[in-house]
C-alpha atoms as a PDB file:
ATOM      1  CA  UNK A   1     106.083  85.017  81.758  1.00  0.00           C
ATOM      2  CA  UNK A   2     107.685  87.748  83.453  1.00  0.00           C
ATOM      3  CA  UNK A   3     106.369  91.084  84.192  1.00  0.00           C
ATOM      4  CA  UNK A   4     107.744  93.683  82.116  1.00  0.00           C
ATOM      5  CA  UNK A   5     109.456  96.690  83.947  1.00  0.00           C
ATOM      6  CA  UNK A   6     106.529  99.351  83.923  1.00  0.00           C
ATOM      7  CA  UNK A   7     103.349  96.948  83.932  1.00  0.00           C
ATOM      8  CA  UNK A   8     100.737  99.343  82.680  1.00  0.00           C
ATOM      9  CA  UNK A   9      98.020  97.028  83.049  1.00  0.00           C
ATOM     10  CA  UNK A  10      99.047  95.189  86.304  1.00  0.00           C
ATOM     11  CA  UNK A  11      96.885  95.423  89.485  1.00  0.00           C
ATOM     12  CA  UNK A  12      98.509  95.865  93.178  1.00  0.00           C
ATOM     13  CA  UNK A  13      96.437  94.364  95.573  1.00  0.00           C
ATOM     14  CA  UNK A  14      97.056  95.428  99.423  1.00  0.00           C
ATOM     15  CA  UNK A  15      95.753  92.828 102.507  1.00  0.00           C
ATOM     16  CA  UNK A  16      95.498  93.676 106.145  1.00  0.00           C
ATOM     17  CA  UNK A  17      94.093  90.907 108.832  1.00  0.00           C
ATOM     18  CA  UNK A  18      93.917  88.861 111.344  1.00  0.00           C
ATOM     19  CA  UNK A  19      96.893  86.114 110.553  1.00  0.00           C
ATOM     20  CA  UNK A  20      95.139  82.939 109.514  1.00  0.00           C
ATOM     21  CA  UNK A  21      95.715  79.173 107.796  1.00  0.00           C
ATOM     22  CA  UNK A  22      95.430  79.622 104.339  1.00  0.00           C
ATOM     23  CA  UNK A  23      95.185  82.968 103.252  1.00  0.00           C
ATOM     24  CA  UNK A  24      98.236  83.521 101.130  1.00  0.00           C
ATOM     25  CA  UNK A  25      96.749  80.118  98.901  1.00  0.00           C
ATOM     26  CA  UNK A  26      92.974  81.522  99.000  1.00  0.00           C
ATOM     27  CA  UNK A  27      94.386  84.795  97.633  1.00  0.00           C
ATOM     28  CA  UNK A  28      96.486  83.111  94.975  1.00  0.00           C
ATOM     29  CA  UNK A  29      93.437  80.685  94.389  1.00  0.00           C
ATOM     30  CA  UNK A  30      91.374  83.322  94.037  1.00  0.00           C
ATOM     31  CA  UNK A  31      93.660  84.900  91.069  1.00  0.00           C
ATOM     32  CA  UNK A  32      94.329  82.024  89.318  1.00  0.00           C
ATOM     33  CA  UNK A  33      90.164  81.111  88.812  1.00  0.00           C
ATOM     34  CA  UNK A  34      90.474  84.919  87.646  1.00  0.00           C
ATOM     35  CA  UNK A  35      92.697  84.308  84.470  1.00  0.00           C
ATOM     36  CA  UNK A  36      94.735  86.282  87.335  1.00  0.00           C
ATOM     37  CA  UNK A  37      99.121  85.751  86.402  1.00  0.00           C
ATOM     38  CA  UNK A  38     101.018  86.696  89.661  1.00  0.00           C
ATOM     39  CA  UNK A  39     104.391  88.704  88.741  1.00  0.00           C
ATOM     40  CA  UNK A  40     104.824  89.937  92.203  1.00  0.00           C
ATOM     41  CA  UNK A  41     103.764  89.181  95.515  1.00  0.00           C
ATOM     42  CA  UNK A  42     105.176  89.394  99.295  1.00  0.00           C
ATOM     43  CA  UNK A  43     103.117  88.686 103.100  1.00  0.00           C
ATOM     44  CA  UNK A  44     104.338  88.689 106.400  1.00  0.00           C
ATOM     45  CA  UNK A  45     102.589  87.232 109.298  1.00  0.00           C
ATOM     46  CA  UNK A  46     103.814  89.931 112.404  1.00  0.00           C
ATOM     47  CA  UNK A  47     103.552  87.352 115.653  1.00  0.00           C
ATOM     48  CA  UNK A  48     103.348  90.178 117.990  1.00  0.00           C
ATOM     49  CA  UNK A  49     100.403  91.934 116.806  1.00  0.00           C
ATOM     50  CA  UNK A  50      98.812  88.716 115.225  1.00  0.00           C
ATOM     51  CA  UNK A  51      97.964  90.727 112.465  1.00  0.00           C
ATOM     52  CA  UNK A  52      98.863  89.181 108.386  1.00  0.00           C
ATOM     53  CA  UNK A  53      99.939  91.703 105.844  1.00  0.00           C
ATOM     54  CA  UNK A  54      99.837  91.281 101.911  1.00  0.00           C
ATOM     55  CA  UNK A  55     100.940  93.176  98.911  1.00  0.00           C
ATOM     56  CA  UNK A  56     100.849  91.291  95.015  1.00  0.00           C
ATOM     57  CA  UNK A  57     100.732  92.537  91.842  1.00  0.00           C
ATOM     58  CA  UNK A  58      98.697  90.881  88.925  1.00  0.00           C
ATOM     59  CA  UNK A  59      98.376  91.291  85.455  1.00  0.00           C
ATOM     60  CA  UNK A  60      95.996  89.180  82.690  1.00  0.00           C
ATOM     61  CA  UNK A  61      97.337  85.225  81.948  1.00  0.00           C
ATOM     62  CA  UNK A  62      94.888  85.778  78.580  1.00  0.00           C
ATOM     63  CA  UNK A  63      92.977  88.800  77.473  1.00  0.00           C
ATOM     64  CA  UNK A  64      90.143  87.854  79.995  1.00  0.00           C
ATOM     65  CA  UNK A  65      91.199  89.496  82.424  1.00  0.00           C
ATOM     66  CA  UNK A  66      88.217  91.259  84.645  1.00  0.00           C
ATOM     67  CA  UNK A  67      87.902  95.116  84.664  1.00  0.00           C
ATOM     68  CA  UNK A  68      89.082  96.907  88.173  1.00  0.00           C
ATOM     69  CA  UNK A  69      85.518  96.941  89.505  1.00  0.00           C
ATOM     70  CA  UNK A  70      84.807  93.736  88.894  1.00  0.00           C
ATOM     71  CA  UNK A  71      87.716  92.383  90.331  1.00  0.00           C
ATOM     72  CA  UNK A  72      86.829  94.401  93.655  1.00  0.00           C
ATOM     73  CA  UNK A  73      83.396  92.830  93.210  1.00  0.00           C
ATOM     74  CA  UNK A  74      84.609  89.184  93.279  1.00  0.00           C
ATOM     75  CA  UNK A  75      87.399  89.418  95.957  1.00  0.00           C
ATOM     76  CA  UNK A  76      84.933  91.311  98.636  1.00  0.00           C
ATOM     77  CA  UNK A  77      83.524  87.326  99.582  1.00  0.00           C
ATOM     78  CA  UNK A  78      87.202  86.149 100.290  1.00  0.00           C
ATOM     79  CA  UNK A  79      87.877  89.261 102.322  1.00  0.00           C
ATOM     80  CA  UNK A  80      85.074  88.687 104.318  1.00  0.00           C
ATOM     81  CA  UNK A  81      85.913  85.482 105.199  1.00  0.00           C
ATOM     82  CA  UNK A  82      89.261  86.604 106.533  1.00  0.00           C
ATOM     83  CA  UNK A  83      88.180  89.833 107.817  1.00  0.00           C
ATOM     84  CA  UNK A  84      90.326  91.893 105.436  1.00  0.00           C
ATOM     85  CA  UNK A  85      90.952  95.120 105.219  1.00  0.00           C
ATOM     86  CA  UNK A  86      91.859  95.407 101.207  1.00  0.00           C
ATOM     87  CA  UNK A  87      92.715  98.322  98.793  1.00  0.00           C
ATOM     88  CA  UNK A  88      92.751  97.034  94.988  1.00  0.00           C
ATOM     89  CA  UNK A  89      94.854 100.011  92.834  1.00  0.00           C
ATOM     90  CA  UNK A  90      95.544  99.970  89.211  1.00  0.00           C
ATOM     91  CA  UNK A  91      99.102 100.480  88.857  1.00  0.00           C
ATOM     92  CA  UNK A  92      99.631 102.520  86.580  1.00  0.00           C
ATOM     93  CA  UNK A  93      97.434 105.129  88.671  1.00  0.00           C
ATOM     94  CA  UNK A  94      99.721 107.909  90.288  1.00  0.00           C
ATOM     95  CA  UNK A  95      99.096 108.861  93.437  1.00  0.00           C
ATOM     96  CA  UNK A  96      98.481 112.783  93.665  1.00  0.00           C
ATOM     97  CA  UNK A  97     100.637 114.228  96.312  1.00  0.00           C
ATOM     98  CA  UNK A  98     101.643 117.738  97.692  1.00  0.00           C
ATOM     99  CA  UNK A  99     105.133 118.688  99.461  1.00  0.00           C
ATOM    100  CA  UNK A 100     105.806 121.503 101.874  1.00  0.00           C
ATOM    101  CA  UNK A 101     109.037 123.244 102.047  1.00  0.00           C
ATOM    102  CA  UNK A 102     110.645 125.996 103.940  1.00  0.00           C
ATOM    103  CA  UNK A 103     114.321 127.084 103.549  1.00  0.00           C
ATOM    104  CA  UNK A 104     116.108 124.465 102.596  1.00  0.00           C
ATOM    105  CA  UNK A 105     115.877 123.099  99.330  1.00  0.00           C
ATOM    106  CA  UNK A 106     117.962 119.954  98.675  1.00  0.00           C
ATOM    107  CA  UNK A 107     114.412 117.607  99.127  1.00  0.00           C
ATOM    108  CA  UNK A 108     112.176 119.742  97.401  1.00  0.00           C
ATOM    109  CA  UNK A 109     114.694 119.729  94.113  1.00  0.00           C
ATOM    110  CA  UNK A 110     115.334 115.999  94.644  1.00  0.00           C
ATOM    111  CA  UNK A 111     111.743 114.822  94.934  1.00  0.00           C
ATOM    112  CA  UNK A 112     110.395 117.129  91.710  1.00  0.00           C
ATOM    113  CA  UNK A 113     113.522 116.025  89.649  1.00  0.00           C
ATOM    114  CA  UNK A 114     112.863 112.266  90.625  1.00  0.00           C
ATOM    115  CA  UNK A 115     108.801 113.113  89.537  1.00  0.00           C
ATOM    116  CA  UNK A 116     110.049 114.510  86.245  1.00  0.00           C
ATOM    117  CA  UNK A 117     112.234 111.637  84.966  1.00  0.00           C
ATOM    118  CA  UNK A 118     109.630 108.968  86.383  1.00  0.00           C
ATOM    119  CA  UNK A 119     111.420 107.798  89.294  1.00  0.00           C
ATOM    120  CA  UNK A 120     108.787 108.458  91.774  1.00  0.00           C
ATOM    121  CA  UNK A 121     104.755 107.338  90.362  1.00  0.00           C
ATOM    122  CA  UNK A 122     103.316 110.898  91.648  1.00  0.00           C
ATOM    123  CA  UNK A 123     101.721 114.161  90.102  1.00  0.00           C
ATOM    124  CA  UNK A 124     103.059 117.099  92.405  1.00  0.00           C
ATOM    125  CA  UNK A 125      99.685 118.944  92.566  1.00  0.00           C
ATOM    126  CA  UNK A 126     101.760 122.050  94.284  1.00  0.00           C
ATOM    127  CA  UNK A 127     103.903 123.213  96.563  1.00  0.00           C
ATOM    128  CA  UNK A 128     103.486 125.037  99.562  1.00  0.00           C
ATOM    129  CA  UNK A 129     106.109 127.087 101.621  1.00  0.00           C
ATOM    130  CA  UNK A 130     105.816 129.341 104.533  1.00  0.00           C
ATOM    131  CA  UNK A 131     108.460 131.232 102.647  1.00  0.00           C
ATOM    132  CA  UNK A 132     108.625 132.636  99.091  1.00  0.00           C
ATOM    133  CA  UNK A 133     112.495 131.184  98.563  1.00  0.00           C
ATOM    134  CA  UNK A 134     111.352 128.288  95.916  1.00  0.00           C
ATOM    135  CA  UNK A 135     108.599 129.898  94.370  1.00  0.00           C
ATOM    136  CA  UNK A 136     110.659 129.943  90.906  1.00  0.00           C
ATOM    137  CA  UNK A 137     112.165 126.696  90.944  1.00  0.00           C
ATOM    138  CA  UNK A 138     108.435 125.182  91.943  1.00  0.00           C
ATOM    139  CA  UNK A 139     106.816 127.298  88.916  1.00  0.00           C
ATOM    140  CA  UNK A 140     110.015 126.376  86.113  1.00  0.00           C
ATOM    141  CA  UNK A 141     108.429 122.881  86.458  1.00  0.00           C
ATOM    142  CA  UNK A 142     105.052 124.151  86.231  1.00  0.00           C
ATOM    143  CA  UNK A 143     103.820 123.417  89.268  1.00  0.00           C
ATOM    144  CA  UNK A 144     101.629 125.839  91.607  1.00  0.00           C
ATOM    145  CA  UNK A 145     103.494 127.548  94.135  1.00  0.00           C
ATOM    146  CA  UNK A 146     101.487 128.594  97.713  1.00  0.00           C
ATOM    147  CA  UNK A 147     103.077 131.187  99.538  1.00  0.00           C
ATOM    148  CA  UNK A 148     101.595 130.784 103.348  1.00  0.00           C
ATOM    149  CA  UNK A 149     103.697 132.846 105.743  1.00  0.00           C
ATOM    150  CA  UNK A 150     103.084 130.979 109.225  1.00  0.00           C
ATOM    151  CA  UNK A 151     103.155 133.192 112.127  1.00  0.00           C
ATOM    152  CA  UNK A 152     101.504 131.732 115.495  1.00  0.00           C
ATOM    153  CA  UNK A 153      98.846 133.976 114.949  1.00  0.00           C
ATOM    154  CA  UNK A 154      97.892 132.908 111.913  1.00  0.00           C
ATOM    155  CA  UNK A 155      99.107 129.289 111.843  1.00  0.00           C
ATOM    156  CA  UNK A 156      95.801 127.878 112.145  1.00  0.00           C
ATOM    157  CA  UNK A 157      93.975 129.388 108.985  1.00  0.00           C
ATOM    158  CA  UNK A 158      97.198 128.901 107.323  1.00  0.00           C
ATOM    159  CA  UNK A 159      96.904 125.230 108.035  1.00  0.00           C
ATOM    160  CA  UNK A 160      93.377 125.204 106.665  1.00  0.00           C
ATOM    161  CA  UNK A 161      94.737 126.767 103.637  1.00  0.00           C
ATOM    162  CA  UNK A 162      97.090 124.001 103.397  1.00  0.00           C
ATOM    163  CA  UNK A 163      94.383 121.413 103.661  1.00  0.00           C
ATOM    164  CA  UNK A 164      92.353 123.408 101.058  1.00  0.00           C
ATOM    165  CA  UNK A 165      95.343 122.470  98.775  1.00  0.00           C
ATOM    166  CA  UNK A 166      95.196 118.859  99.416  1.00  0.00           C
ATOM    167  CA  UNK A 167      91.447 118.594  98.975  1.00  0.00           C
ATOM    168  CA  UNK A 168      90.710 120.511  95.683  1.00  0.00           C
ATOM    169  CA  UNK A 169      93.908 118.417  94.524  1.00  0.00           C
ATOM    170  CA  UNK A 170      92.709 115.360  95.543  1.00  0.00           C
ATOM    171  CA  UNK A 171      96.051 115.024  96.859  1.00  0.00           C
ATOM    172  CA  UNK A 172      96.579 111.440  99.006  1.00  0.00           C
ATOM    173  CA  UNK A 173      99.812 112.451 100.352  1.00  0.00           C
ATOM    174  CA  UNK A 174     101.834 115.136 102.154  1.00  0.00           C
ATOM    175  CA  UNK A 175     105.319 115.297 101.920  1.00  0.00           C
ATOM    176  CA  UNK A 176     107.543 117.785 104.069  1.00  0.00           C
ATOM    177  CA  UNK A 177     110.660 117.871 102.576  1.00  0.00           C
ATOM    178  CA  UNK A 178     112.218 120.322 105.594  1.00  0.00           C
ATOM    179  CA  UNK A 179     109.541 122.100 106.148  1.00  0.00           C
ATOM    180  CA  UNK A 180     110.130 123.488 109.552  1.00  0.00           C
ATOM    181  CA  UNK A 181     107.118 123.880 110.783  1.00  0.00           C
ATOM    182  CA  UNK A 182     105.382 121.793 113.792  1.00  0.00           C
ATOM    183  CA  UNK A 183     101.937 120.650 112.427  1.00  0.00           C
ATOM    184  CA  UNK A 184      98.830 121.068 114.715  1.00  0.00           C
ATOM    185  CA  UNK A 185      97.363 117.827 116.186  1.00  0.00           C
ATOM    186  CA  UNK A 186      94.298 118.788 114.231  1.00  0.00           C
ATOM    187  CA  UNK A 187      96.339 118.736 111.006  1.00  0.00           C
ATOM    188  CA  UNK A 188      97.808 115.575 111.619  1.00  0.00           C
ATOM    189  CA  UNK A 189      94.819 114.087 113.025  1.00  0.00           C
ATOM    190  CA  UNK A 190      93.192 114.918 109.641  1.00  0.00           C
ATOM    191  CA  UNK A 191      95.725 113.150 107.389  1.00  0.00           C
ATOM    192  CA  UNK A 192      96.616 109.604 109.410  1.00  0.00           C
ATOM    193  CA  UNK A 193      99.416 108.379 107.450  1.00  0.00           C
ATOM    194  CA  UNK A 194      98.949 110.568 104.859  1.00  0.00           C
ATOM    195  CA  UNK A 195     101.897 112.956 105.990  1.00  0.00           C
ATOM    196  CA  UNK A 196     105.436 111.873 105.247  1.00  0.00           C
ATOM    197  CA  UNK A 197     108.147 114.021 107.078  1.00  0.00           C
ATOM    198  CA  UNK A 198     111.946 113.433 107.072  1.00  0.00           C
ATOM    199  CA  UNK A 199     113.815 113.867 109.933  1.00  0.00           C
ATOM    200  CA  UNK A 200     117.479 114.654 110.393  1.00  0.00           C
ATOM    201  CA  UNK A 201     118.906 111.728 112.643  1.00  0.00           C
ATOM    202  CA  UNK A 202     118.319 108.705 114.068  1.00  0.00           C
ATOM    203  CA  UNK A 203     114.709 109.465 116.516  1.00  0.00           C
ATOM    204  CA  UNK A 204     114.730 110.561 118.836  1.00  0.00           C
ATOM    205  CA  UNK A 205     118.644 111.749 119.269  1.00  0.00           C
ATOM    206  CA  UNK A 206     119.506 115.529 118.063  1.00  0.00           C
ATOM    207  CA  UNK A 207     116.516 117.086 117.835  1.00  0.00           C
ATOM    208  CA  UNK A 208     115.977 120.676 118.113  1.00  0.00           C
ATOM    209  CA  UNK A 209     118.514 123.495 116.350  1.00  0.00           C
ATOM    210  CA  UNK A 210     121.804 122.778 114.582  1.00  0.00           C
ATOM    211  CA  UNK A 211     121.434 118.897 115.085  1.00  0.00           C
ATOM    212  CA  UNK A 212     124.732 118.445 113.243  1.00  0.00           C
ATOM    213  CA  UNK A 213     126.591 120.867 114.818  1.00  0.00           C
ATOM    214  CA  UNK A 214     125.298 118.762 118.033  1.00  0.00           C
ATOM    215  CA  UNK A 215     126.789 115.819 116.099  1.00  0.00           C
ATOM    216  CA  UNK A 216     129.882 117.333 115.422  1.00  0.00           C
ATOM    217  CA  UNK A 217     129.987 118.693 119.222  1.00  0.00           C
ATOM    218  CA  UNK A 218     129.497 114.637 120.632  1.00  0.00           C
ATOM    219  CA  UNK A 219     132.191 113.006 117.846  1.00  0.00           C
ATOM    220  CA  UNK A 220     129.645 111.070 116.153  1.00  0.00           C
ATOM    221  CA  UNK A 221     130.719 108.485 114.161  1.00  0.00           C
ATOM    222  CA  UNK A 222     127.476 107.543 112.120  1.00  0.00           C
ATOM    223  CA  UNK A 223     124.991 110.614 110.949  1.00  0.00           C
ATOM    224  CA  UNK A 224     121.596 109.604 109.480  1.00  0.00           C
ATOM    225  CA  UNK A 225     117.928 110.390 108.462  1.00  0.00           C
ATOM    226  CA  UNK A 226     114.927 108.890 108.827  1.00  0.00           C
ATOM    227  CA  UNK A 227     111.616 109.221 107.154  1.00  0.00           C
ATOM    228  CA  UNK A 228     108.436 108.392 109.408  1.00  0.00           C
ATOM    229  CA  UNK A 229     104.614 109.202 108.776  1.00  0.00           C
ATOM    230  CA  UNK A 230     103.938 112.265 111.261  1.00  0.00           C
ATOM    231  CA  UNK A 231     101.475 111.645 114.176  1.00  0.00           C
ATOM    232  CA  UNK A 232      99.662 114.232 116.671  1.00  0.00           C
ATOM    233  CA  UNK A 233     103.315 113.058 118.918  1.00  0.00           C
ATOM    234  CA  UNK A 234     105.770 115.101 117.671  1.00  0.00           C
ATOM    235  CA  UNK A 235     108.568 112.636 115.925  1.00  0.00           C
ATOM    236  CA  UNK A 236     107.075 109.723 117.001  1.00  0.00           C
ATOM    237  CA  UNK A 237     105.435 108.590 113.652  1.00  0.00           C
ATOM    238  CA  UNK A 238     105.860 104.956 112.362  1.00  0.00           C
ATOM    239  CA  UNK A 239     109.101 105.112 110.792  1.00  0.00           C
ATOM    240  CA  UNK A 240     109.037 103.638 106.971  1.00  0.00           C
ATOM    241  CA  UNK A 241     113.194 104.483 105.938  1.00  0.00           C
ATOM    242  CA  UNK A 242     115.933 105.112 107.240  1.00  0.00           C
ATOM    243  CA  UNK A 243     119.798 105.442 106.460  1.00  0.00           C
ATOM    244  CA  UNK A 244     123.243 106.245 107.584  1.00  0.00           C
ATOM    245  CA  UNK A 245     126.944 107.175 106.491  1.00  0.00           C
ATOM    246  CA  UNK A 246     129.800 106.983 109.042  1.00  0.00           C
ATOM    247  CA  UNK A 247     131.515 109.966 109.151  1.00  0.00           C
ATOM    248  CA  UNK A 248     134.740 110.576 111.088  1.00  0.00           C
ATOM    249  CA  UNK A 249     136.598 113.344 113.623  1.00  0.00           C
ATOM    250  CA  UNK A 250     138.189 115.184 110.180  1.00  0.00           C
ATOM    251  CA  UNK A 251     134.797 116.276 108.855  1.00  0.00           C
ATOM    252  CA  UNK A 252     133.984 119.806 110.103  1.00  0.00           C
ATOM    253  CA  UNK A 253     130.535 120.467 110.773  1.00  0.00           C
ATOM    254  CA  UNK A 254     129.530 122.030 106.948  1.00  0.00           C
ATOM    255  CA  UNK A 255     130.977 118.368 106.025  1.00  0.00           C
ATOM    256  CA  UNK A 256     128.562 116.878 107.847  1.00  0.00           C
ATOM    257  CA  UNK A 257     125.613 119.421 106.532  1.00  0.00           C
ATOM    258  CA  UNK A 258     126.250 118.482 103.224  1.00  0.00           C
ATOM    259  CA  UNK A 259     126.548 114.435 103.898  1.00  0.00           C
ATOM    260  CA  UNK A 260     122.856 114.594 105.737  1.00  0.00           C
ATOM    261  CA  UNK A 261     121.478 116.669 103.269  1.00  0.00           C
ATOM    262  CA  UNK A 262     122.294 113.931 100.537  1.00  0.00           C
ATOM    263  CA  UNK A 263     121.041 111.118 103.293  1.00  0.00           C
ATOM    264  CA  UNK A 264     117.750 113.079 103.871  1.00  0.00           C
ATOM    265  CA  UNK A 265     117.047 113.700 100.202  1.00  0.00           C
ATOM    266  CA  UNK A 266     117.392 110.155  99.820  1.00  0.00           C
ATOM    267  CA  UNK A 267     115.722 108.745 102.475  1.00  0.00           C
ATOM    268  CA  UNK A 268     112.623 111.074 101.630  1.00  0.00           C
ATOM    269  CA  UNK A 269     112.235 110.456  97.862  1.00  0.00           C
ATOM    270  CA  UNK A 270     112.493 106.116  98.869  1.00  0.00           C
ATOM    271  CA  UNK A 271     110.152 106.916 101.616  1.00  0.00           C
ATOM    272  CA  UNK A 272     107.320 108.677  99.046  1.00  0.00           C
ATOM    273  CA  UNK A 273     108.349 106.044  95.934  1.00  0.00           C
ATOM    274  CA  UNK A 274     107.466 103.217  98.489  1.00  0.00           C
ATOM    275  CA  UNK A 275     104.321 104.947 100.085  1.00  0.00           C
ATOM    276  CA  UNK A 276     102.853 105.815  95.866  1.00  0.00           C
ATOM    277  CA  UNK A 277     103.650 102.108  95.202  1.00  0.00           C
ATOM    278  CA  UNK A 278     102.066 100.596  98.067  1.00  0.00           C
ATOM    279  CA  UNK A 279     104.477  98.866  99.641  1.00  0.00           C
ATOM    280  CA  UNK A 280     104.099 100.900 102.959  1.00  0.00           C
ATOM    281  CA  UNK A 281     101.779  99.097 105.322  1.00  0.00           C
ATOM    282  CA  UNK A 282     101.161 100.528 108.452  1.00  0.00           C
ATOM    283  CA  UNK A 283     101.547  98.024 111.830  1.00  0.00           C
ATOM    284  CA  UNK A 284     100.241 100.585 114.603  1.00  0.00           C
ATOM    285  CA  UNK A 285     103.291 102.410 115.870  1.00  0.00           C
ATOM    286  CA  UNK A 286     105.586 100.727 112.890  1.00  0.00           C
ATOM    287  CA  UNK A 287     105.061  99.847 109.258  1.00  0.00           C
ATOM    288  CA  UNK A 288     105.790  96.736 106.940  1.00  0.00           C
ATOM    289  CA  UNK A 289     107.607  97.513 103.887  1.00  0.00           C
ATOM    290  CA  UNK A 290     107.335  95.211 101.324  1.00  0.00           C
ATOM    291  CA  UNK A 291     110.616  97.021  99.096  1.00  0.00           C
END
């Protein structure tokens, strides 16, 4: 009985606990007694942390199967039992999500193009920018477009104005494709792992201005991206993707723009696909991804 491609009445259910006998078989146990037919499922018991992390998606073995609520009803005994933390989504629910964007474009275009052909389960609820460059490519797909101009003076009620966005959105995620702006502590400590940023290397190496032209200056031989959930620390986020491309001493430094710009965009839009499915866990200062 396999699942078909888009399962549009599948559940995904998420686990966090303490690691444990017998959990992965009272969770299965569990969805069997529930008319419950498994078409996806992955755990990983982390023996550092001690800590047991879940993701499976379900769909109905009849036509019996119970409604979302009910489901969450039933399961809340077995989580007690193992002290779960638990999230129960419907999967055919997008997750609502907002991206910020400054000058550069290539992961703003690549995220909203990936929305609009499906590739990416999200509703872009709107855009901000602390410049006006994007303002018609954001509106030609009929999104809103937020013009906030961040100077230091006014980077805090700017901020707030940001937030405003992602509450009368209900939007569960925050995705800076390049924006290049440093986030307050508040902000961040307002949205734990609810901000996705993508960063252009390898953390911690490059950072500041021109990090390519640094590249070019040190004869890399590998150039990469990685996509991390942004903490109060600046770059020092649980990291959830990240990729590379080796590169060599006859690609001039616009070479090398143009290669990391393709790695970021890529990196970002897996990063945000993962995070709306639930496959992103997070595992204090890292993250299991079930992919």
């Amino acid at each position: 009985m396999p699942a078909p491609a888009h399962c549009e009445d599948c559940y995904v259910l998420t686990i966090q606990c303490p690691d444990a006998v017998g959990i992965v078989a009272a969770v299965s146990t569990f969805l069997a007694e529930h008319q419950a037919f498994i078409t996806e499922s992955a755990h990983y018991g982390d023996p550092d942390t001690g800590r047991f992390f879940m993701r499976t998606v379900f769909r109905s073995a009849t036509t019996d199967l119970l409604s979302q609520d009910d489901m969450a009803a039933g399961f809340s005994a077995l989580a007690k039992r193992f002290d779960m933390s638990w999230d129960l989504f419907g999967s055919q629910e997008k997750i609502k999500a907002v991206i910020a964007v400054s000058k550069f474009g290539h992961c703003l275009n690549d995220l909203l193009h990936r929305v609009q052909i499906g590739g990416i389960p999200v509703e872009v609820t709107g855009v901000v920018s602390n410049h006006d460059t994007f303002r018609d490519l954001v509106e030609w797909h009929e999104i809103p477009f937020h013009h906030l101009p961040m100077t230091p003076e006014t980077k805090i009620a700017q901020e707030e104005k940001l937030l405003d966005v992602m509450t009368s959105t209900k939007a569960e995620v925050l995705a800076l494709a390049r924006y290049m702006q440093i986030l307050s502590p508040d902000l961040c400590a307002k949205l734990p792992g609810r901000i996705i940023n993508i960063h252009h290397s390898f953390l911690p190496g490059f950072k500041g201005a021109r990090p390519y032209h640094q590249a070019h200056t040190r004869g890399v031989k590998i150039i990469g991206a990685t996509a991390h959930y942004v903490t109060p620390d600046l770059d020092e986020g649980p990291i959830i993707e990240q990729a590379v491309e080796r590169v060599d001493h006859t690609l001039s430094p616009e070479d090398l723009v143009l290669l990391g710009q393709d790695i970021e965009s890529s990196v970002l839009s897996r990063a945000v696909r993962w995070h709306a499915e639930r496959r992103v866990l997070l595992n204090g200062t890292k993250t299991v991804v079930f992919r």
